[in-house]
PDB file of N, CA and C in Angstrom:
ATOM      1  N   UNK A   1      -9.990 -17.818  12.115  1.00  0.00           N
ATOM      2  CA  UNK A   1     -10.478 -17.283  10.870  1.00  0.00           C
ATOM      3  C   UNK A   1      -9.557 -17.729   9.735  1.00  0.00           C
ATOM      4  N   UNK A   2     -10.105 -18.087   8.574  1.00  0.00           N
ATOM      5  CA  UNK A   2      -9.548 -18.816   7.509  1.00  0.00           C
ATOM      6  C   UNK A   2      -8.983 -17.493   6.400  1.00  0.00           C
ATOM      7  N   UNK A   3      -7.780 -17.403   6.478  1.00  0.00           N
ATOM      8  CA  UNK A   3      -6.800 -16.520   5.695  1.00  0.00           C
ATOM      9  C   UNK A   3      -6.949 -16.577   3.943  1.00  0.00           C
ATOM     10  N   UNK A   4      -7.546 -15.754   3.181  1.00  0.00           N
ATOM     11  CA  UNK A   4      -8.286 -15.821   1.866  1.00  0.00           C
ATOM     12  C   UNK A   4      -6.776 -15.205   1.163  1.00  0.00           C
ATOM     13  N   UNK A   5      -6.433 -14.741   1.439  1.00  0.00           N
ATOM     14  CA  UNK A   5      -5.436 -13.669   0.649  1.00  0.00           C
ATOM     15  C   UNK A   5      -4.860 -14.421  -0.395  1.00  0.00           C
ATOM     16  N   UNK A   6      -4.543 -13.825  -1.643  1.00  0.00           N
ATOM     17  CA  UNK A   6      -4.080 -14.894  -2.959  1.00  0.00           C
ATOM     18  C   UNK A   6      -2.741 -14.423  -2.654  1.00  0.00           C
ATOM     19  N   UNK A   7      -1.823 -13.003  -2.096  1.00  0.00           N
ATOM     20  CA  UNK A   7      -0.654 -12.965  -1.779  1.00  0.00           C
ATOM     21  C   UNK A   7      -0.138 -12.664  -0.295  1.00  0.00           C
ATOM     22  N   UNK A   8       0.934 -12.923  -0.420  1.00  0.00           N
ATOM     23  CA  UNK A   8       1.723 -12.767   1.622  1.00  0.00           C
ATOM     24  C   UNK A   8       1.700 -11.450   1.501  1.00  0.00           C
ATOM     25  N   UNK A   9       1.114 -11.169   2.360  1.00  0.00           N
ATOM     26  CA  UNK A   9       1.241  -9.372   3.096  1.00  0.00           C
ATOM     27  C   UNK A   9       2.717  -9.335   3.738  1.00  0.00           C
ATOM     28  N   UNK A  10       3.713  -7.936   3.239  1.00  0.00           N
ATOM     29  CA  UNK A  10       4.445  -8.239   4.060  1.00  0.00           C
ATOM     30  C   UNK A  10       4.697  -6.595   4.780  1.00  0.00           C
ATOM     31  N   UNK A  11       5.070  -6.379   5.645  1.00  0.00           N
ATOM     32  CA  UNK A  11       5.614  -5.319   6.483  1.00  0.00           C
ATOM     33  C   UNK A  11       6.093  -4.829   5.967  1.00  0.00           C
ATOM     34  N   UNK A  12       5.986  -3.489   4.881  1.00  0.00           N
ATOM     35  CA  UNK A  12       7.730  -2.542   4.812  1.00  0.00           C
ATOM     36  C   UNK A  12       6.902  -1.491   5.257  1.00  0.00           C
ATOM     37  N   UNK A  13       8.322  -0.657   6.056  1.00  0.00           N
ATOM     38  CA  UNK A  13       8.405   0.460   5.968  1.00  0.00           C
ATOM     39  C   UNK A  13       8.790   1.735   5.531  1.00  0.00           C
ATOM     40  N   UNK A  14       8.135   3.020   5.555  1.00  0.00           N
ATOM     41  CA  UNK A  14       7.950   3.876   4.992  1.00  0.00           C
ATOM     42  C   UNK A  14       6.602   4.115   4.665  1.00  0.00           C
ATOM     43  N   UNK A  15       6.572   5.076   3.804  1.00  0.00           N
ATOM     44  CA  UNK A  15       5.066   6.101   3.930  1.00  0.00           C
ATOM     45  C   UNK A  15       5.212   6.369   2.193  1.00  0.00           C
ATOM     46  N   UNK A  16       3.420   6.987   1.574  1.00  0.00           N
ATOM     47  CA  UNK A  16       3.115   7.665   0.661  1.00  0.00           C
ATOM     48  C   UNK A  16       2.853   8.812   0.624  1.00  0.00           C
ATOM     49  N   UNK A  17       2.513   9.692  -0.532  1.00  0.00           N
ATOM     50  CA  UNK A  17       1.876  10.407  -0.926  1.00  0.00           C
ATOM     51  C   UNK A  17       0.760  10.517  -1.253  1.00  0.00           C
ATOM     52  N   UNK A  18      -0.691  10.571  -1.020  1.00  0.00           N
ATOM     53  CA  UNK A  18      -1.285  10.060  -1.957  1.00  0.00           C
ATOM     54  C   UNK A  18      -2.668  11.552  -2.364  1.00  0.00           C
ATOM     55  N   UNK A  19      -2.924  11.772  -3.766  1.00  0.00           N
ATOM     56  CA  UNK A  19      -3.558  12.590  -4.154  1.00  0.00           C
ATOM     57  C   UNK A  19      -5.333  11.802  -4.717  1.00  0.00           C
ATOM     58  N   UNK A  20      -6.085  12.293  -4.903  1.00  0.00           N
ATOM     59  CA  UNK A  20      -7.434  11.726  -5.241  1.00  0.00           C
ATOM     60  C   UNK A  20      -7.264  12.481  -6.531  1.00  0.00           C
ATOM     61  N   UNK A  21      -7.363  11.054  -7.612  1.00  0.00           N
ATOM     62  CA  UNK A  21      -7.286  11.273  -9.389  1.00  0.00           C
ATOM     63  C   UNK A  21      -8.668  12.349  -9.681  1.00  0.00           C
ATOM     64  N   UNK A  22      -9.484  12.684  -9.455  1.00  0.00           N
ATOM     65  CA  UNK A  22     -10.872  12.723  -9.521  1.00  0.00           C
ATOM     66  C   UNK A  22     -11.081  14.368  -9.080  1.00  0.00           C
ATOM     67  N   UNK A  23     -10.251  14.801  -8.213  1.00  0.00           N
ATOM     68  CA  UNK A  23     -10.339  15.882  -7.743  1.00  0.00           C
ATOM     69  C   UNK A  23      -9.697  17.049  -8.547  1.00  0.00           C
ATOM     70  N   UNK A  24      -9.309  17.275 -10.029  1.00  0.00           N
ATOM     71  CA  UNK A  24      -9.545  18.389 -10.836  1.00  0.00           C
ATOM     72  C   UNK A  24      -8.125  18.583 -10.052  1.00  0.00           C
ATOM     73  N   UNK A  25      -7.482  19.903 -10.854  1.00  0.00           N
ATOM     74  CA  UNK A  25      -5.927  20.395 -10.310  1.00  0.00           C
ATOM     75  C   UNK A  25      -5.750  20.897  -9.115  1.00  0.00           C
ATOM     76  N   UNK A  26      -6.626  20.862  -8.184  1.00  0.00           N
ATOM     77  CA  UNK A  26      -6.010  21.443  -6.701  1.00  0.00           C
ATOM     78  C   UNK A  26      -6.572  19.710  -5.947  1.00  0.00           C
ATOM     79  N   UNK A  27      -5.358  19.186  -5.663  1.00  0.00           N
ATOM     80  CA  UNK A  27      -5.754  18.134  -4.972  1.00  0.00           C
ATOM     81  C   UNK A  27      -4.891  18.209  -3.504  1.00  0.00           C
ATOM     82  N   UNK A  28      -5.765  17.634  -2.579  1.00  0.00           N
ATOM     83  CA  UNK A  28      -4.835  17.251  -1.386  1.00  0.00           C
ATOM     84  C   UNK A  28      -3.355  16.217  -1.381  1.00  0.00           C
ATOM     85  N   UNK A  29      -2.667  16.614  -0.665  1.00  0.00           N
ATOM     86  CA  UNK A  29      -1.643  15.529  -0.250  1.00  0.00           C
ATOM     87  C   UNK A  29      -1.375  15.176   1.020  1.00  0.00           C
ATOM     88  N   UNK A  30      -1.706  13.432   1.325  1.00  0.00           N
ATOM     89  CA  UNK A  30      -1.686  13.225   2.318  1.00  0.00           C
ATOM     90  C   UNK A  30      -0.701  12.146   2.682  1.00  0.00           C
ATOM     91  N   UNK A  31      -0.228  12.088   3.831  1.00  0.00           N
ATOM     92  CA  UNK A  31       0.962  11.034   3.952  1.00  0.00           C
ATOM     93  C   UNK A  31      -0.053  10.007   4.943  1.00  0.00           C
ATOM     94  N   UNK A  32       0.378   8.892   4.816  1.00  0.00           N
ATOM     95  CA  UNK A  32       0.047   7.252   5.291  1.00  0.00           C
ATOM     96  C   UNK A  32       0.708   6.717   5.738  1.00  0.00           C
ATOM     97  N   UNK A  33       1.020   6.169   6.495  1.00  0.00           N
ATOM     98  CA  UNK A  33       1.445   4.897   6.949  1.00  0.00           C
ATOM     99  C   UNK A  33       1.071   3.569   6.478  1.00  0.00           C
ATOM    100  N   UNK A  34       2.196   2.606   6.144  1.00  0.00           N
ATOM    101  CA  UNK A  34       1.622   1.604   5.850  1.00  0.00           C
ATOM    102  C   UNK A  34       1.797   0.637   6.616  1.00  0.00           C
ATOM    103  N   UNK A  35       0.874  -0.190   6.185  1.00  0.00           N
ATOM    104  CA  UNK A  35       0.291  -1.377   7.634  1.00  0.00           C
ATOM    105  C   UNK A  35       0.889  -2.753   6.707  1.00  0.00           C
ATOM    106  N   UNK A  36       0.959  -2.702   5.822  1.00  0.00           N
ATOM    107  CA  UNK A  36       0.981  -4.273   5.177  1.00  0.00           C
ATOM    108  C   UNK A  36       0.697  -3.782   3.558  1.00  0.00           C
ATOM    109  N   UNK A  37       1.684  -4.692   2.691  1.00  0.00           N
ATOM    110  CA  UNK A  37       1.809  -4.272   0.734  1.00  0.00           C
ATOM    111  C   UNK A  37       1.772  -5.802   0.871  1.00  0.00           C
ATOM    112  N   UNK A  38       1.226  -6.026  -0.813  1.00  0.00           N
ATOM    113  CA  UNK A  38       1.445  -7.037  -1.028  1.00  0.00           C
ATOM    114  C   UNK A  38       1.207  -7.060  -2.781  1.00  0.00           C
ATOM    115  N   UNK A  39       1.743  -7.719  -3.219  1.00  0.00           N
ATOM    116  CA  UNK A  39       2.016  -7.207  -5.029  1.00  0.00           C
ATOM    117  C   UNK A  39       0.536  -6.939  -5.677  1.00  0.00           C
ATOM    118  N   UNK A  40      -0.540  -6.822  -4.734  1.00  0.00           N
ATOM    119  CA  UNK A  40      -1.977  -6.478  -5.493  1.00  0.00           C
ATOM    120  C   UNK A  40      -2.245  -5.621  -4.492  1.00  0.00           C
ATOM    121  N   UNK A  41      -1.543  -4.872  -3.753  1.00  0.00           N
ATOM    122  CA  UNK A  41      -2.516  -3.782  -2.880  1.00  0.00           C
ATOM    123  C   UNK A  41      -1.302  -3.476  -1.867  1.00  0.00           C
ATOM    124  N   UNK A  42      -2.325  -2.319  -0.868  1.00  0.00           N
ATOM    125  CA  UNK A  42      -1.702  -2.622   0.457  1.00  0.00           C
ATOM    126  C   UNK A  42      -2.387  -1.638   1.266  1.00  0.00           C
ATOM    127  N   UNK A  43      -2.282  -1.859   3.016  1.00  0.00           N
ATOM    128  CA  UNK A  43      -2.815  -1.397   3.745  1.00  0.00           C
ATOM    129  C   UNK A  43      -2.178  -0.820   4.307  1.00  0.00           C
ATOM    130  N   UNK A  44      -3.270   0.865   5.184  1.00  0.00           N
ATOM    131  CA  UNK A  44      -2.406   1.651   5.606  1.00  0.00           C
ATOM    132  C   UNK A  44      -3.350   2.667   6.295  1.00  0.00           C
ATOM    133  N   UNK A  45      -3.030   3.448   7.194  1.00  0.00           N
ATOM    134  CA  UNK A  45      -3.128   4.110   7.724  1.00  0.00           C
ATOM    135  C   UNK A  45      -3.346   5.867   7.917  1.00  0.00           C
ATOM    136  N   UNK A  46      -4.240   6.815   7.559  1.00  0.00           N
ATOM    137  CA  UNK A  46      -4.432   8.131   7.589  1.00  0.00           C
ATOM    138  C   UNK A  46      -5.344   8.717   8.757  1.00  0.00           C
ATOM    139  N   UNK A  47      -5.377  10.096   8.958  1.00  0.00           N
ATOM    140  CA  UNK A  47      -6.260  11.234   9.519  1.00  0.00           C
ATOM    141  C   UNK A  47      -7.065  11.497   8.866  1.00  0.00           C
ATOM    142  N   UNK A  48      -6.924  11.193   7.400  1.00  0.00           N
ATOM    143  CA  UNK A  48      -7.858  11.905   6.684  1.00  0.00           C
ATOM    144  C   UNK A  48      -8.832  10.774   5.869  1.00  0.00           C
ATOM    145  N   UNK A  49     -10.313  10.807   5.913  1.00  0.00           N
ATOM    146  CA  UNK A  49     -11.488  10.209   5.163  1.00  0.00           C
ATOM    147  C   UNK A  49     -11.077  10.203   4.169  1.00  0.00           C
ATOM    148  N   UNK A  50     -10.796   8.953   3.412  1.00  0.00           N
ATOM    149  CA  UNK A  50     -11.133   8.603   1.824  1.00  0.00           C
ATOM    150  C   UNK A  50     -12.069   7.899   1.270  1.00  0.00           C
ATOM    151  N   UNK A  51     -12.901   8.189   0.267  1.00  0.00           N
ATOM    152  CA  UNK A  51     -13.471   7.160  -0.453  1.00  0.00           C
ATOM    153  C   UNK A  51     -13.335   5.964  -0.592  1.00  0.00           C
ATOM    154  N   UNK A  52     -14.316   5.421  -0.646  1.00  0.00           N
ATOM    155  CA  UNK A  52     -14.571   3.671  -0.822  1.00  0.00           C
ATOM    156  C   UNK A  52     -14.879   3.764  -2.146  1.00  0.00           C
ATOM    157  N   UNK A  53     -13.528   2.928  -2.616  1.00  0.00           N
ATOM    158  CA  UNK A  53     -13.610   3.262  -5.017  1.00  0.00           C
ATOM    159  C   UNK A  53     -13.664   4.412  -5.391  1.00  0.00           C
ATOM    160  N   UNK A  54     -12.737   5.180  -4.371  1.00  0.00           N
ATOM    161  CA  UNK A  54     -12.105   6.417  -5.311  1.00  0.00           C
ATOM    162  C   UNK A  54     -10.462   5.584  -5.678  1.00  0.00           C
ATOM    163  N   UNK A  55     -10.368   6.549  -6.699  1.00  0.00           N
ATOM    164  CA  UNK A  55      -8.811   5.922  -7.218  1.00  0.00           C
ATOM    165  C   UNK A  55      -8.174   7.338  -7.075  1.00  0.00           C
ATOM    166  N   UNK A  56      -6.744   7.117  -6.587  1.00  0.00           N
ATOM    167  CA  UNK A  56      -5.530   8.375  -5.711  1.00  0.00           C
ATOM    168  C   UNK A  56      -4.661   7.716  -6.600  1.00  0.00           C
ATOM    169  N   UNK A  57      -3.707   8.825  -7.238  1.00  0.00           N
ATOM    170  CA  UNK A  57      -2.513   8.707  -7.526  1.00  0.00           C
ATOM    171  C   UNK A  57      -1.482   8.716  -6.272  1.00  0.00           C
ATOM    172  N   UNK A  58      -0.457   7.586  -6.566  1.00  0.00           N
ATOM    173  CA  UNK A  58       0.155   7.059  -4.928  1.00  0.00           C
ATOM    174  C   UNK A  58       1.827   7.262  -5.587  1.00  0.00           C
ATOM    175  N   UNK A  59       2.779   7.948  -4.145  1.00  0.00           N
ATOM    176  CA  UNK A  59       3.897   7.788  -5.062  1.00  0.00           C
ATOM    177  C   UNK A  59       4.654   6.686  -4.150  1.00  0.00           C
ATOM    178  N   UNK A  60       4.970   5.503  -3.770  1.00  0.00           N
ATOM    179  CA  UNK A  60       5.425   4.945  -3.113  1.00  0.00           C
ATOM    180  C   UNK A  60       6.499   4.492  -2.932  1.00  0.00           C
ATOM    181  N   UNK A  61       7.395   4.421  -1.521  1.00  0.00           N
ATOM    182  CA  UNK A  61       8.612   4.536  -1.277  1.00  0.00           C
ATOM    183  C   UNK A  61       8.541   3.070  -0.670  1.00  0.00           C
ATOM    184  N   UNK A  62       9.437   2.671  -1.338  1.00  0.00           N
ATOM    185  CA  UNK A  62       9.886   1.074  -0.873  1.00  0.00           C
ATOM    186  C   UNK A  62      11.323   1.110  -0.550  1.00  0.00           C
ATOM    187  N   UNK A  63      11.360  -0.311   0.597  1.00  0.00           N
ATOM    188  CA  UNK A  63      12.249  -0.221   1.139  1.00  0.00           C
ATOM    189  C   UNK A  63      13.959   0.010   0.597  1.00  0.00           C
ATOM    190  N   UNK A  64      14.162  -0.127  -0.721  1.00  0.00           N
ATOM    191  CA  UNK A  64      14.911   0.305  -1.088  1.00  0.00           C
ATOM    192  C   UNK A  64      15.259   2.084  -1.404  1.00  0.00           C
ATOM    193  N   UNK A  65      14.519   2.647  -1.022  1.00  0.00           N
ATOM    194  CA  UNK A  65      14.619   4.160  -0.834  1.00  0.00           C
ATOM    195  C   UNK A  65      14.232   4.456  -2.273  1.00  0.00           C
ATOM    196  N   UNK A  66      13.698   3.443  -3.616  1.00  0.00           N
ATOM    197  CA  UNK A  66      13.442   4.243  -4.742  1.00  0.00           C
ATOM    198  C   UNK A  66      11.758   4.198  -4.594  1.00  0.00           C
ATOM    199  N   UNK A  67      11.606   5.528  -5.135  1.00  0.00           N
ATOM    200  CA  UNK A  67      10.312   5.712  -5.035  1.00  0.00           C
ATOM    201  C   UNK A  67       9.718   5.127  -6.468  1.00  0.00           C
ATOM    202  N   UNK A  68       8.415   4.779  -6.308  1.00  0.00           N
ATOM    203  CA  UNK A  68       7.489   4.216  -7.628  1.00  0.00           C
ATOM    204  C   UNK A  68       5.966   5.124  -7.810  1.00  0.00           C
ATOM    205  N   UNK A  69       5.844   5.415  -9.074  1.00  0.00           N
ATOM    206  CA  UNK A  69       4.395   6.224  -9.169  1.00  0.00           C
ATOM    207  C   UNK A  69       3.181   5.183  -9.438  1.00  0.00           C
ATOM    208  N   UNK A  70       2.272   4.980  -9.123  1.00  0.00           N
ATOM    209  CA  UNK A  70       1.303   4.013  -9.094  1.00  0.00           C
ATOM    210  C   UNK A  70      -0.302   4.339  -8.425  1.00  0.00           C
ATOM    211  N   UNK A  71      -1.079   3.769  -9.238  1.00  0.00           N
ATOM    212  CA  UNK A  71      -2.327   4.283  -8.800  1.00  0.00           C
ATOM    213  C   UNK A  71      -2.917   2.983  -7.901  1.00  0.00           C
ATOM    214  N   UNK A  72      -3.871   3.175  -6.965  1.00  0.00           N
ATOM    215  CA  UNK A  72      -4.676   2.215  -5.848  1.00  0.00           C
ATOM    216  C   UNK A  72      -6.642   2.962  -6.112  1.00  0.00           C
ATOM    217  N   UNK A  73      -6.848   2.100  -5.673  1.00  0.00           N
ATOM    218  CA  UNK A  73      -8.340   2.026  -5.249  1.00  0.00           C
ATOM    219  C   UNK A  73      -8.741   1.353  -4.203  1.00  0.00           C
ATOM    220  N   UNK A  74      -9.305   2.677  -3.106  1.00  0.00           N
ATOM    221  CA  UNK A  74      -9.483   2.077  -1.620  1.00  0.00           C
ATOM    222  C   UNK A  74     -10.723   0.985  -2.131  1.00  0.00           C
ATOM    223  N   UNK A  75     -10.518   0.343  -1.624  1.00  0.00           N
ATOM    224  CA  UNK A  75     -11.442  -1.204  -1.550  1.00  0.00           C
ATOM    225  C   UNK A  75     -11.856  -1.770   0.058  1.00  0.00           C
ATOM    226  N   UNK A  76     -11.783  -1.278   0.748  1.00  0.00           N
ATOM    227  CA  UNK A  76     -12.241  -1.535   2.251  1.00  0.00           C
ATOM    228  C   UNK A  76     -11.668  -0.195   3.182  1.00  0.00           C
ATOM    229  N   UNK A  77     -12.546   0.162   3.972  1.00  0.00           N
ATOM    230  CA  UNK A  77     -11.875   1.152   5.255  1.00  0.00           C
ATOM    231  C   UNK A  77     -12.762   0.251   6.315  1.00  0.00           C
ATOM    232  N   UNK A  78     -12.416   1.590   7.544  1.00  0.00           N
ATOM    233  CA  UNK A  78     -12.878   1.196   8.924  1.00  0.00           C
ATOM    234  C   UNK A  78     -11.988   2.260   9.832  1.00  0.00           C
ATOM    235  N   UNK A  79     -12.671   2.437  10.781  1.00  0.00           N
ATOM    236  CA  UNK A  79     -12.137   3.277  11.526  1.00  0.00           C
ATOM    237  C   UNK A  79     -11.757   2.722  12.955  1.00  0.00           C
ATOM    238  N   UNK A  80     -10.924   3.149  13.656  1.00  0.00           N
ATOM    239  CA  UNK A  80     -10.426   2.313  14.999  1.00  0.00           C
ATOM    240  C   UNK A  80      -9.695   4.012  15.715  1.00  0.00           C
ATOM    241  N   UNK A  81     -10.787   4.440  16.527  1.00  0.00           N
ATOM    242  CA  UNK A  81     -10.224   5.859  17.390  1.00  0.00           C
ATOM    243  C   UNK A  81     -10.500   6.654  15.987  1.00  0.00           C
ATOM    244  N   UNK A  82      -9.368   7.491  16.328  1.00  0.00           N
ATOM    245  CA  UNK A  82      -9.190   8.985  15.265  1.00  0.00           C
ATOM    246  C   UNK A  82      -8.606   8.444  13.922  1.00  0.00           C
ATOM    247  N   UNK A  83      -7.871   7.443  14.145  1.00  0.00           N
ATOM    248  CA  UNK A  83      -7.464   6.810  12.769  1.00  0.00           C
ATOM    249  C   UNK A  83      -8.599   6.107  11.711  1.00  0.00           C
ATOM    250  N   UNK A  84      -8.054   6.658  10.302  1.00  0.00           N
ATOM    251  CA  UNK A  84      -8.787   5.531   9.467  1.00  0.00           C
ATOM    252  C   UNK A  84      -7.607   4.877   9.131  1.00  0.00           C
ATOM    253  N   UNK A  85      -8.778   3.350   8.815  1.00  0.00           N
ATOM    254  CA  UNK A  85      -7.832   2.765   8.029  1.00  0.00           C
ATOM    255  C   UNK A  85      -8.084   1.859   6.658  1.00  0.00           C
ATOM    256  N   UNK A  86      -7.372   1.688   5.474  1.00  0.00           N
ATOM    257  CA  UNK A  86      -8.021   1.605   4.404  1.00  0.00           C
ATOM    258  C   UNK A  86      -6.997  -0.074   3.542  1.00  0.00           C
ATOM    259  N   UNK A  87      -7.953  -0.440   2.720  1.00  0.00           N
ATOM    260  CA  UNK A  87      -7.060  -1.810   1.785  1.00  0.00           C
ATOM    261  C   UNK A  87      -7.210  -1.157   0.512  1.00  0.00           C
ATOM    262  N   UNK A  88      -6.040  -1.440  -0.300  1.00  0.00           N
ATOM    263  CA  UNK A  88      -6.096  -0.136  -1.588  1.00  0.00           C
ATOM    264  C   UNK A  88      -5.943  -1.452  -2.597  1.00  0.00           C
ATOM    265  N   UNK A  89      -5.837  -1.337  -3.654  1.00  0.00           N
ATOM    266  CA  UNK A  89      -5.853  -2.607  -4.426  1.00  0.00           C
ATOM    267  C   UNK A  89      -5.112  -1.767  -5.442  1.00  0.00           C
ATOM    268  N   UNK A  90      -3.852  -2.173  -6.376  1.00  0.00           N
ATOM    269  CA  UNK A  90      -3.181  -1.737  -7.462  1.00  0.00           C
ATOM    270  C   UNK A  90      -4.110  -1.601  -8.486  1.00  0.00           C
ATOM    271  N   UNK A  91      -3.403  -0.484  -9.162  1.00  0.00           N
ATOM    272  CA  UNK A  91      -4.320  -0.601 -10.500  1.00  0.00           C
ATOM    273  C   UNK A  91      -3.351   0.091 -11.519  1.00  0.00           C
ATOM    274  N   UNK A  92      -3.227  -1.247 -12.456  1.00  0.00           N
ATOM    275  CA  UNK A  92      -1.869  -1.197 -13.558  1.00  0.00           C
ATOM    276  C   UNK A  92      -0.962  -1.083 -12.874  1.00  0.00           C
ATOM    277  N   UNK A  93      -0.359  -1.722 -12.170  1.00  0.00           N
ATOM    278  CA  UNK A  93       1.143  -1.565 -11.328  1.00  0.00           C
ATOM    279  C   UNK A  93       1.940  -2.291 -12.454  1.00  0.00           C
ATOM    280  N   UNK A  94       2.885  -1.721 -12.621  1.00  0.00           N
ATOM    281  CA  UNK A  94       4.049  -2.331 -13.537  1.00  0.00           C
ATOM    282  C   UNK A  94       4.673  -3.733 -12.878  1.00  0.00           C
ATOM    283  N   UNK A  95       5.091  -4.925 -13.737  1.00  0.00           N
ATOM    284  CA  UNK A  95       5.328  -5.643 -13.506  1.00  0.00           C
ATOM    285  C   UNK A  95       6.767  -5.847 -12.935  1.00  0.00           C
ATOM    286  N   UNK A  96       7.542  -4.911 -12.965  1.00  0.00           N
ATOM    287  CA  UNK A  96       8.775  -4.878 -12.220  1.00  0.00           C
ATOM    288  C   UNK A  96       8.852  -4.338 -11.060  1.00  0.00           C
ATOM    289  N   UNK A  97       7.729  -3.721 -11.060  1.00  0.00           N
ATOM    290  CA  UNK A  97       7.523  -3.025  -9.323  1.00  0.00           C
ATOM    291  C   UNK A  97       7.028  -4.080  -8.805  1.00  0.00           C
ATOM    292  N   UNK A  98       6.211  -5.254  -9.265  1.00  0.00           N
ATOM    293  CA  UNK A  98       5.554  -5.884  -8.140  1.00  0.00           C
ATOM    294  C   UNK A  98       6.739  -7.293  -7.909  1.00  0.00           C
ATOM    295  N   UNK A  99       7.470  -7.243  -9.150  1.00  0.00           N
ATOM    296  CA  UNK A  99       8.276  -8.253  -8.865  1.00  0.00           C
ATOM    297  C   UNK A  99       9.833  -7.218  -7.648  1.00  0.00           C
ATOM    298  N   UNK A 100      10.262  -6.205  -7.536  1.00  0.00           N
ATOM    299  CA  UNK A 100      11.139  -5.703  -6.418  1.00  0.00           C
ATOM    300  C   UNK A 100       9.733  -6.259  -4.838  1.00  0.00           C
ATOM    301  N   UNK A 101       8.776  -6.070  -4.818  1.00  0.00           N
ATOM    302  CA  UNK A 101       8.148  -6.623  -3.432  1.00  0.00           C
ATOM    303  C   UNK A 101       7.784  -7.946  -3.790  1.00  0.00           C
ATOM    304  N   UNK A 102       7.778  -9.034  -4.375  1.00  0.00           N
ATOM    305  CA  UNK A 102       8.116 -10.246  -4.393  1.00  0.00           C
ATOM    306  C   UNK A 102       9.599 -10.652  -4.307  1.00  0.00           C
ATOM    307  N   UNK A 103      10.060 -10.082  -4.689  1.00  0.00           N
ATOM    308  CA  UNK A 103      11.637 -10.197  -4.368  1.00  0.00           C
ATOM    309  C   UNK A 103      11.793 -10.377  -2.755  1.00  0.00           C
ATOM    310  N   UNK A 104      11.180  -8.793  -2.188  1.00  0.00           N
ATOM    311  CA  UNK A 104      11.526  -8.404  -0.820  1.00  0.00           C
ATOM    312  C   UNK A 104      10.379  -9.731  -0.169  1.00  0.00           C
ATOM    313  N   UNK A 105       9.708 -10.517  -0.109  1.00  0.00           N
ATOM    314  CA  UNK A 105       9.069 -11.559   0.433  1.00  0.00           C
ATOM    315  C   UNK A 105      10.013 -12.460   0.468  1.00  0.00           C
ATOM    316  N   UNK A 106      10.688 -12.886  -0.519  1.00  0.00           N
ATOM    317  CA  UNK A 106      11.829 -14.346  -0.901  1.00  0.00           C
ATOM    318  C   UNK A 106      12.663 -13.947   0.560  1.00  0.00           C
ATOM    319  N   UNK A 107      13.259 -12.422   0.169  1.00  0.00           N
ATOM    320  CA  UNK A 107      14.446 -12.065   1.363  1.00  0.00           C
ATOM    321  C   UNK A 107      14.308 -11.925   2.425  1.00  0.00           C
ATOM    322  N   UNK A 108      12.616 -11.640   2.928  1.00  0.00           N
ATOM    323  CA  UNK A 108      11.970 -11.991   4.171  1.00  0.00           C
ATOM    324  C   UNK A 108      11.908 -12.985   4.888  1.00  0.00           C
ATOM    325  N   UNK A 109      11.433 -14.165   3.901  1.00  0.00           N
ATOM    326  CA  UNK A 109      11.697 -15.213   4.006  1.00  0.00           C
ATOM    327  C   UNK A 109      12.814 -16.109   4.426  1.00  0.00           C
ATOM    328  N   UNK A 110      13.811 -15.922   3.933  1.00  0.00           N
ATOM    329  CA  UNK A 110      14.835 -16.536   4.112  1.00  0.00           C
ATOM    330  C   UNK A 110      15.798 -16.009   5.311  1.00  0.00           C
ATOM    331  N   UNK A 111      15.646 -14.835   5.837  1.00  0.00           N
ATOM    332  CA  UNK A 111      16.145 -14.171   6.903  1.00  0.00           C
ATOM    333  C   UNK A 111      15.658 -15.008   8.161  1.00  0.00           C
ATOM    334  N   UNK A 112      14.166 -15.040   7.792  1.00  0.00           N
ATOM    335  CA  UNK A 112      13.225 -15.574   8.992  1.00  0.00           C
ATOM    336  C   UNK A 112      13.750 -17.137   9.431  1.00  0.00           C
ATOM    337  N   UNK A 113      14.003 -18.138   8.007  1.00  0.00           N
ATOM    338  CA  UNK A 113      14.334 -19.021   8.558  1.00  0.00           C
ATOM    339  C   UNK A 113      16.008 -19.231   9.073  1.00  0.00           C
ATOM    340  N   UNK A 114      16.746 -17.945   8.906  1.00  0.00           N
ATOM    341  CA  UNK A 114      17.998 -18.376   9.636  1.00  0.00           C
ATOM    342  C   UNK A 114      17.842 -17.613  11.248  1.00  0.00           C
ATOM    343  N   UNK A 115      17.170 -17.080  10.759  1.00  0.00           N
ATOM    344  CA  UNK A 115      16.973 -16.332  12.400  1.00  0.00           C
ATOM    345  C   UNK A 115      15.857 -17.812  13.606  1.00  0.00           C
ATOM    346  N   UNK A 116      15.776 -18.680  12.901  1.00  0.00           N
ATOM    347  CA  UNK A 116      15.295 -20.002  13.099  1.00  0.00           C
ATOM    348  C   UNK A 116      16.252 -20.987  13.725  1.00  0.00           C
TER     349      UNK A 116
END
């Protein structure tokens, strides 16, 4: 299968927060797992059903332990067992947040090829 993606998905770990913008002042909070970020989105993992083009306020913890506030819009799910799983796409992500996970790709990168 021919790989479309305009950026490298890369692995970090850690987890969100994430609330549904849409849902008036009592909103849920649910934690995720993430499967794969990449400076226009990222994929991840819940128990709980979300909307397809709902937009969630997300607070996200990158691997540097600082957290970032940022909004997504699920743009694909699917389910596999009890898990869902969803592709969120940024929306207005600040340009210094997406450049700290382009950063963390370069340093991915270059690890990989000495571990080579």
């Amino acid at each position: 299968m021919e790989d479309r993606r305009k950026n490298k998905r890369l692995e970090l770990s850690g987890d969100i927060v994430i609330k549904e913008i849409t849902s008036g002042p009592k909103s849920d909070t649910v934690e995720i797992e993430i499967i794969d970020a990449s400076t226009e989105g990222i994929g991840f993992t819940t128990d709980k059903q979300l909307m397809i083009g709902a937009n969630y306020e997300t607070n996200l913890t990158l691997w540097t332990k600082e957290t970032v506030h940022v909004f997504i819009q699920i743009v694909r799910a699917w389910k596999e067992g009890d898990t869902y799983c969803y592709g969120g796409m940024f929306i207005g992500m600040p340009e210094d947040v997406k450049m700290h996970i382009g950063v963390y790709g370069t340093v991915e990168d270059a690890l990989s090829e000495l571990e080579e």
